[in-house]
C-alpha atoms as a PDB file:
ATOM      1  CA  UNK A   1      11.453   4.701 -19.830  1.00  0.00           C
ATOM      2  CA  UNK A   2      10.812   0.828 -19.865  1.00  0.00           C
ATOM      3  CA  UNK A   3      10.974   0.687 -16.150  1.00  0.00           C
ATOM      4  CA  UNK A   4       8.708   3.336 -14.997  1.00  0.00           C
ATOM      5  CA  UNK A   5       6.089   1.768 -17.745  1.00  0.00           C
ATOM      6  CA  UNK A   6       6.805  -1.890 -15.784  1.00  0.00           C
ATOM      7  CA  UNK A   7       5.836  -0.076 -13.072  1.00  0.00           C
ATOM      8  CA  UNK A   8       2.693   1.362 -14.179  1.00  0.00           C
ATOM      9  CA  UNK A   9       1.521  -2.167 -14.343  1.00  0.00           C
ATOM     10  CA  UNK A  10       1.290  -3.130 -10.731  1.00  0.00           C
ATOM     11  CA  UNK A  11       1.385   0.498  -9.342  1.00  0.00           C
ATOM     12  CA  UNK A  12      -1.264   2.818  -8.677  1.00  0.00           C
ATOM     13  CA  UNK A  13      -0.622   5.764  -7.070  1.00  0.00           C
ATOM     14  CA  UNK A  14      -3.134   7.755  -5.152  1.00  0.00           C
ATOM     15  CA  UNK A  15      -3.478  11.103  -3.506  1.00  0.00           C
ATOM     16  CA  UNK A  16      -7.286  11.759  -2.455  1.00  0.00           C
ATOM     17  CA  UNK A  17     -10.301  11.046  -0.595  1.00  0.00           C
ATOM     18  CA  UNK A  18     -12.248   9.974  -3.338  1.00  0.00           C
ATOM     19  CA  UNK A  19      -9.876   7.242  -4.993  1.00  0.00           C
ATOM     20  CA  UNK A  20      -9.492   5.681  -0.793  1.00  0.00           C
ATOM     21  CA  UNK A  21     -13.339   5.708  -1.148  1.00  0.00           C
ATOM     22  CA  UNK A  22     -12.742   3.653  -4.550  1.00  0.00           C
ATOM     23  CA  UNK A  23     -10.403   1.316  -3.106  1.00  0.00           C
ATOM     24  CA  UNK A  24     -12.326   0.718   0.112  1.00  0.00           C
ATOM     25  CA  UNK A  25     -15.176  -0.376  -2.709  1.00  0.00           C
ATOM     26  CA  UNK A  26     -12.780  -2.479  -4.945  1.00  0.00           C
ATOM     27  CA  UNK A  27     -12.157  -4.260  -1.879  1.00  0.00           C
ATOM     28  CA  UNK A  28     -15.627  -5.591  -1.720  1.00  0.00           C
ATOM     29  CA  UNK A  29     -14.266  -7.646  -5.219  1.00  0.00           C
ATOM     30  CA  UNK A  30     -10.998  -8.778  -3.731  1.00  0.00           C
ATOM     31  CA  UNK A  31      -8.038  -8.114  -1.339  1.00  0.00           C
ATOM     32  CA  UNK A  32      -6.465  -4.925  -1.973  1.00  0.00           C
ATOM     33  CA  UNK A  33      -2.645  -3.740  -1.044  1.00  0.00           C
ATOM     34  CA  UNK A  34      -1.997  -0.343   0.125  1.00  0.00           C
ATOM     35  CA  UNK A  35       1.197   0.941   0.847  1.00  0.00           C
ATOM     36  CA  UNK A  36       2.449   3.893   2.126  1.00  0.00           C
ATOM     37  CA  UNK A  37       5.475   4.881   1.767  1.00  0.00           C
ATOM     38  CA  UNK A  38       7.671   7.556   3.018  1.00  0.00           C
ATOM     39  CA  UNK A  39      10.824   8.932   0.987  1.00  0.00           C
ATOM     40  CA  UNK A  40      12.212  10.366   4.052  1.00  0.00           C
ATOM     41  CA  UNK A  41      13.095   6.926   5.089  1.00  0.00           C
ATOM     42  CA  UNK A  42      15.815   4.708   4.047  1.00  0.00           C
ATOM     43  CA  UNK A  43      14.081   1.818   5.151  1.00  0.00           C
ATOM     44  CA  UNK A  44      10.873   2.548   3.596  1.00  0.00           C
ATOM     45  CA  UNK A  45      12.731   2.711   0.003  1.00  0.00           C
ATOM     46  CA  UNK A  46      14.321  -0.545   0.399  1.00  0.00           C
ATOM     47  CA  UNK A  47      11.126  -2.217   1.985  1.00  0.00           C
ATOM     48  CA  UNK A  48       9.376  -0.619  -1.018  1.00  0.00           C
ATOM     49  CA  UNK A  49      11.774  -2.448  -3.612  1.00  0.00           C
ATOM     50  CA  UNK A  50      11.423  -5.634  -2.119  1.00  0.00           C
ATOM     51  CA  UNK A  51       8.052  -5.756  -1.852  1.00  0.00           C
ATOM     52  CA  UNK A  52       7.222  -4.530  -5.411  1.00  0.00           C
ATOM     53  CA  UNK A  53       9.324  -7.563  -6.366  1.00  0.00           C
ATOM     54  CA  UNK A  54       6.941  -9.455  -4.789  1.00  0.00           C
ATOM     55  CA  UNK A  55       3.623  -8.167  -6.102  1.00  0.00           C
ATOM     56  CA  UNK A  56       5.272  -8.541  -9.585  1.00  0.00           C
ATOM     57  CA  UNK A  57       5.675 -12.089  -9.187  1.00  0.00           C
ATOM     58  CA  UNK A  58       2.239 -12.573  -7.856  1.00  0.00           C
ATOM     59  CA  UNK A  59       0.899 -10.583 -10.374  1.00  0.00           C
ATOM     60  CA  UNK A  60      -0.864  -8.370  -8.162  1.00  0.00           C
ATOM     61  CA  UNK A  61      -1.431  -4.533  -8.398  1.00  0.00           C
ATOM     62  CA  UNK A  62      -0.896  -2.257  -5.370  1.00  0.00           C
ATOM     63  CA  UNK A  63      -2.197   1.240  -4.633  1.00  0.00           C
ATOM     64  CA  UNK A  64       0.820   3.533  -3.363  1.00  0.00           C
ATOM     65  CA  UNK A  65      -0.014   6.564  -1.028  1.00  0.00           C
ATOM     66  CA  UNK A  66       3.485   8.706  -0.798  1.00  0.00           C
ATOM     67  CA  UNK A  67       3.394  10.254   2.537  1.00  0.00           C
ATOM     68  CA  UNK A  68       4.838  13.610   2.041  1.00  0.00           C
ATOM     69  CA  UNK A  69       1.697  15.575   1.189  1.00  0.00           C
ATOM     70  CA  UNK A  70      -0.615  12.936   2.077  1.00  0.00           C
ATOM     71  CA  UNK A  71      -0.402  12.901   5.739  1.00  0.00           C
ATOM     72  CA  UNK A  72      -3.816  14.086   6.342  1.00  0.00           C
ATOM     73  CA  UNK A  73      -5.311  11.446   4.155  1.00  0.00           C
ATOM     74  CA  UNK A  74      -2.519   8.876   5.443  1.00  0.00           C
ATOM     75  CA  UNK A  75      -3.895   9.260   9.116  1.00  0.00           C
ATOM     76  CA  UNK A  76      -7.426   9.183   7.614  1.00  0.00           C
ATOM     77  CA  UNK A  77      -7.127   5.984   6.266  1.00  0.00           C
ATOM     78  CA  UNK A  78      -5.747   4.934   9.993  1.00  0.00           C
ATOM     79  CA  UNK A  79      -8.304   6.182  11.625  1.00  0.00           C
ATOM     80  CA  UNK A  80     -10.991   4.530   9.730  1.00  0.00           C
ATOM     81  CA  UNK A  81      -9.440   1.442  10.128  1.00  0.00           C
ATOM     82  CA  UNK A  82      -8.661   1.772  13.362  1.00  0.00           C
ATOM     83  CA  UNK A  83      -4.576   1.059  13.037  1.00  0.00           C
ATOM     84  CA  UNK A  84      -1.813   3.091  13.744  1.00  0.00           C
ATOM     85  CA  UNK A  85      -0.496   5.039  11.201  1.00  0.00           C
ATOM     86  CA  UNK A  86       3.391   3.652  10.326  1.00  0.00           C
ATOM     87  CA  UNK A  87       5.981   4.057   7.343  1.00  0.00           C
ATOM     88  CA  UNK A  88       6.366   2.088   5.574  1.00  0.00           C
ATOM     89  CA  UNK A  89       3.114   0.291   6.154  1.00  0.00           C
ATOM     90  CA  UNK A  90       1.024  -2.301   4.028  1.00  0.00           C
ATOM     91  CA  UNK A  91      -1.893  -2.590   4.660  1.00  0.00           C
ATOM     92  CA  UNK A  92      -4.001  -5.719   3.018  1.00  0.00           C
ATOM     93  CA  UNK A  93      -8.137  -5.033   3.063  1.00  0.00           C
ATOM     94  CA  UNK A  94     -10.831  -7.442   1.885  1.00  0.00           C
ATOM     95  CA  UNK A  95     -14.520  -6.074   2.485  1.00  0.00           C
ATOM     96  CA  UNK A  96     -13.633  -2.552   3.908  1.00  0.00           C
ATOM     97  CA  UNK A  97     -11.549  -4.309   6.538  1.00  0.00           C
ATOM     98  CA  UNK A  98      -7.961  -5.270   7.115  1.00  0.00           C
ATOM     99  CA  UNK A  99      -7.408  -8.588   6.354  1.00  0.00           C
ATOM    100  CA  UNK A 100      -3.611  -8.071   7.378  1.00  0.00           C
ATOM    101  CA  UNK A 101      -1.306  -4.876   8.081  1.00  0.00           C
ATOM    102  CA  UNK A 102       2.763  -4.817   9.266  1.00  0.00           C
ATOM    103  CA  UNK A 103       5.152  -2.100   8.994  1.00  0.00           C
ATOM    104  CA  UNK A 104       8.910  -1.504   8.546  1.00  0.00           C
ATOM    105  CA  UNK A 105      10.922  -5.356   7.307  1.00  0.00           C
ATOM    106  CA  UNK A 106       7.653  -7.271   8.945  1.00  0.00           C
ATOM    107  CA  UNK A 107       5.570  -6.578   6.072  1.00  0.00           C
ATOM    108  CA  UNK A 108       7.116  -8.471   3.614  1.00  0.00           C
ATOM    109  CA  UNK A 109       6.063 -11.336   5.373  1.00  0.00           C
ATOM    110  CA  UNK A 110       2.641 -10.521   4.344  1.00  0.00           C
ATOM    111  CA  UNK A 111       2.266 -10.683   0.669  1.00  0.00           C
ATOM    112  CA  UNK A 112       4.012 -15.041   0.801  1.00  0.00           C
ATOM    113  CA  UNK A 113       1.323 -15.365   4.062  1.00  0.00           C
ATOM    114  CA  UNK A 114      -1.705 -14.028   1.453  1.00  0.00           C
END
């Protein structure tokens, strides 16, 4: 399917401690955008489909975390960073801290701000 390979592109999807511990390191390099999303939430879909519009036009690449089955490392993540775990949620980190993080509609003013 054409669309799920665009996707591929600027999507990374992760499920485990050791790709977090991977991104927290790739963020030494540059700022990296983690989103979690929820499927259990209308607004998290739509949120989702407006913001991958914008990291396609930035050219970006963001690392998704689906929240069903990923709770435990979804409130990981928040407690290492010290935020409050939301859905949807982006979260922006540059050198293993966040450099920006806003939840529900908010966050897409975060990517133009960036």
């Amino acid at each position: 399917n054409k669309k799920e390979r665009r996707q591929e592109s600027f999507r990374v999807n992760f499920d485990s401690a050791e790709q977090w511990d991977t991104i927290l390191s790739l963020s030494r390099e540059k700022a990296v955008y983690i989103f979690k999303h929820s499927s259990r939430c209308g607004i998290s879909s739509v949120v989702l489909s407006r913001f991958e519009k914008q990291v396609k036009e930035r050219n970006e690449t963001y690392f998704h975390l689906h929240i069903q089955g990923n709770r435990f490392l979804s409130n990981q993540i928040a407690e290492e960073l010290q935020i409050r775990h939301e859905s949807p949620q982006l979260i922006v980190l540059k050198d293993d801290k966040v450099l920006a993080s806003g939840s529900h509609y908010d966050l897409l003013d975060i990517v133009p701000s960036l």
